[in-house]
Protein backbone atom coordinates (compact mmCIF):
# COMPACT_ATOMS: atom_id res chain seq x y z
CA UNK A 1 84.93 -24.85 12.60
CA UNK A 2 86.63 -23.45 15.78
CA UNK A 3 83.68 -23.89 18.26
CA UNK A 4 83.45 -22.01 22.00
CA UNK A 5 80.64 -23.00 25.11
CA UNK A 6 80.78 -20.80 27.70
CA UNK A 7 78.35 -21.01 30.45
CA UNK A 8 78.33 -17.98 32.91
CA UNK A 9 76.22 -14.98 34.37
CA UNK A 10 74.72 -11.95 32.62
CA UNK A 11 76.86 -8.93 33.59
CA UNK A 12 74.53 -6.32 32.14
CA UNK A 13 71.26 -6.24 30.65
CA UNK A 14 71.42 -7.15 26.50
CA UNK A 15 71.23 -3.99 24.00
CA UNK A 16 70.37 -3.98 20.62
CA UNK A 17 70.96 -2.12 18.04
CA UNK A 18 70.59 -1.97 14.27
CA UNK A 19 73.30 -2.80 11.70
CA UNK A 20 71.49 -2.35 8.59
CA UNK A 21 68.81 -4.54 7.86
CA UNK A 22 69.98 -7.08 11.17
CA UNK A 23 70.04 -6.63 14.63
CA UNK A 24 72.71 -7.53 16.82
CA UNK A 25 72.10 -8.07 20.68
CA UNK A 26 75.12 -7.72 22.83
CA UNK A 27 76.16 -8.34 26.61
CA UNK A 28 78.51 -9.67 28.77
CA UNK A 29 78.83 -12.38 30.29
CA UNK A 30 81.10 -13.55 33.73
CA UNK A 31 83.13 -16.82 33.76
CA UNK A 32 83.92 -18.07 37.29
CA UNK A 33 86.45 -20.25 37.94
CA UNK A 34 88.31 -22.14 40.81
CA UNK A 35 91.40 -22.89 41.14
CA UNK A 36 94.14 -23.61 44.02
CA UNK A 37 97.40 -22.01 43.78
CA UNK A 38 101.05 -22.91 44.11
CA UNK A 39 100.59 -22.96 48.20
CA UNK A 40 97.14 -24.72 47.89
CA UNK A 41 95.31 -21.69 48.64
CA UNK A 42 91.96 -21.62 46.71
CA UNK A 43 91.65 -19.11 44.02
CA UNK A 44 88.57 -17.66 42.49
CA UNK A 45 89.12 -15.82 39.35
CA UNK A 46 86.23 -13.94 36.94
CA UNK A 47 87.39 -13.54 33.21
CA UNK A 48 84.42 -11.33 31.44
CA UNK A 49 83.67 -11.99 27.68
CA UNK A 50 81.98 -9.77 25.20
CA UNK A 51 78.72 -11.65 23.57
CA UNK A 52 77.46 -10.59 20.11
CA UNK A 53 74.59 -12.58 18.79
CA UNK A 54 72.78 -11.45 15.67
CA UNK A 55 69.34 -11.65 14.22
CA UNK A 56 67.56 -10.56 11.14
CA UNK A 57 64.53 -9.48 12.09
CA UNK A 58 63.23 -10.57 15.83
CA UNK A 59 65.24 -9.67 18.65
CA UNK A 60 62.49 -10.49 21.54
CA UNK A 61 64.98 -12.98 23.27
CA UNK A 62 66.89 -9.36 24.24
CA UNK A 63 63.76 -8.97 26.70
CA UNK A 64 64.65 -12.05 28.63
CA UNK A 65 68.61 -11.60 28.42
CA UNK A 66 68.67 -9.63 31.95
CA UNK A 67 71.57 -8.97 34.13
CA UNK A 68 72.00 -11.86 36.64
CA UNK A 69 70.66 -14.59 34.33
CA UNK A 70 72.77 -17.50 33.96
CA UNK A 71 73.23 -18.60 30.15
CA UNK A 72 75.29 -21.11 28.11
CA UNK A 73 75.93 -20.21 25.23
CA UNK A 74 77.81 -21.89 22.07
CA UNK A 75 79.40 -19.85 19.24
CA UNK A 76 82.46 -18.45 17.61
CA UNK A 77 85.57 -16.70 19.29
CA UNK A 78 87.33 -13.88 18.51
CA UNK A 79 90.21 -12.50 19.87
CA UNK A 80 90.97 -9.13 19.91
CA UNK A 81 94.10 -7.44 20.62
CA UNK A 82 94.44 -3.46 21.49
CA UNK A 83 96.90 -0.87 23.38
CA UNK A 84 95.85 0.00 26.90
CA UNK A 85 95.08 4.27 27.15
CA UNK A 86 98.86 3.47 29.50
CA UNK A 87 100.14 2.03 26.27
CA UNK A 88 100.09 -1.71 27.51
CA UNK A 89 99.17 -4.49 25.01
CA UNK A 90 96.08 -6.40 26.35
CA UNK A 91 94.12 -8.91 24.54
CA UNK A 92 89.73 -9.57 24.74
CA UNK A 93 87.65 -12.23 23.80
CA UNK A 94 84.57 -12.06 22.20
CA UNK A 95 81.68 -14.94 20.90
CA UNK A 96 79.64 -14.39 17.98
CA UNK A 97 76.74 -16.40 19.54
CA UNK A 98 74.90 -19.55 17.60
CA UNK A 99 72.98 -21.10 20.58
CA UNK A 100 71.96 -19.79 23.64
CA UNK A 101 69.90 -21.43 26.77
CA UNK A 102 69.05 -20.35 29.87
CA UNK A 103 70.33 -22.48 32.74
CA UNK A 104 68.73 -22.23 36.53
């Protein structure tokens, strides 16, 4: 199994919406990270990754996924690859969610 953790901040508030007879909740969710560059000057850099995590039946932990709430979260990734409306190739990342915890 090819396994993801990402722990980061709630860019929106969750939506759901029905596929069927499931429910999928999705949001997004911002990765900081540090880093210092060539000269030593420190970098801070926010990558942004699609969240998809889906239920059967109850979707009540939507009401608590809020914009601004931190979250780790553990699941599968899925790369995506497209063409930019300016014709450039550019790739996205998305995480079919298994676990999920909120962190203070």
């Amino acid at each position: 199994m090819f396994k993801l953790i990402l722990s980061g901040v709630l860019g929106n508030d969750a939506e759901v919406k029905d596929v069927g007879n499931s429910k999928v909740i999705n949001f997004n969710v911002a990765i900081s990270m540090d880093y210092k560059d060539k000269e030593g000057n420190k970098v801070e850099k926010t990558e942004w990754v699609r969240a998809n995590m889906w239920r059967d039946q109850n979707s009540k932990v939507a009401d608590y996924l809020k914009k601004g709430k931190r979250v780790l979260i553990e699941g599968v990734p899925e790369a995506e690859g497209y063409k930019s409306k300016h014709g450039e190739i550019r790739s996205s990342l998305s995480v079919k969610v298994r676990e999920l915890e909120f962190v203070n």
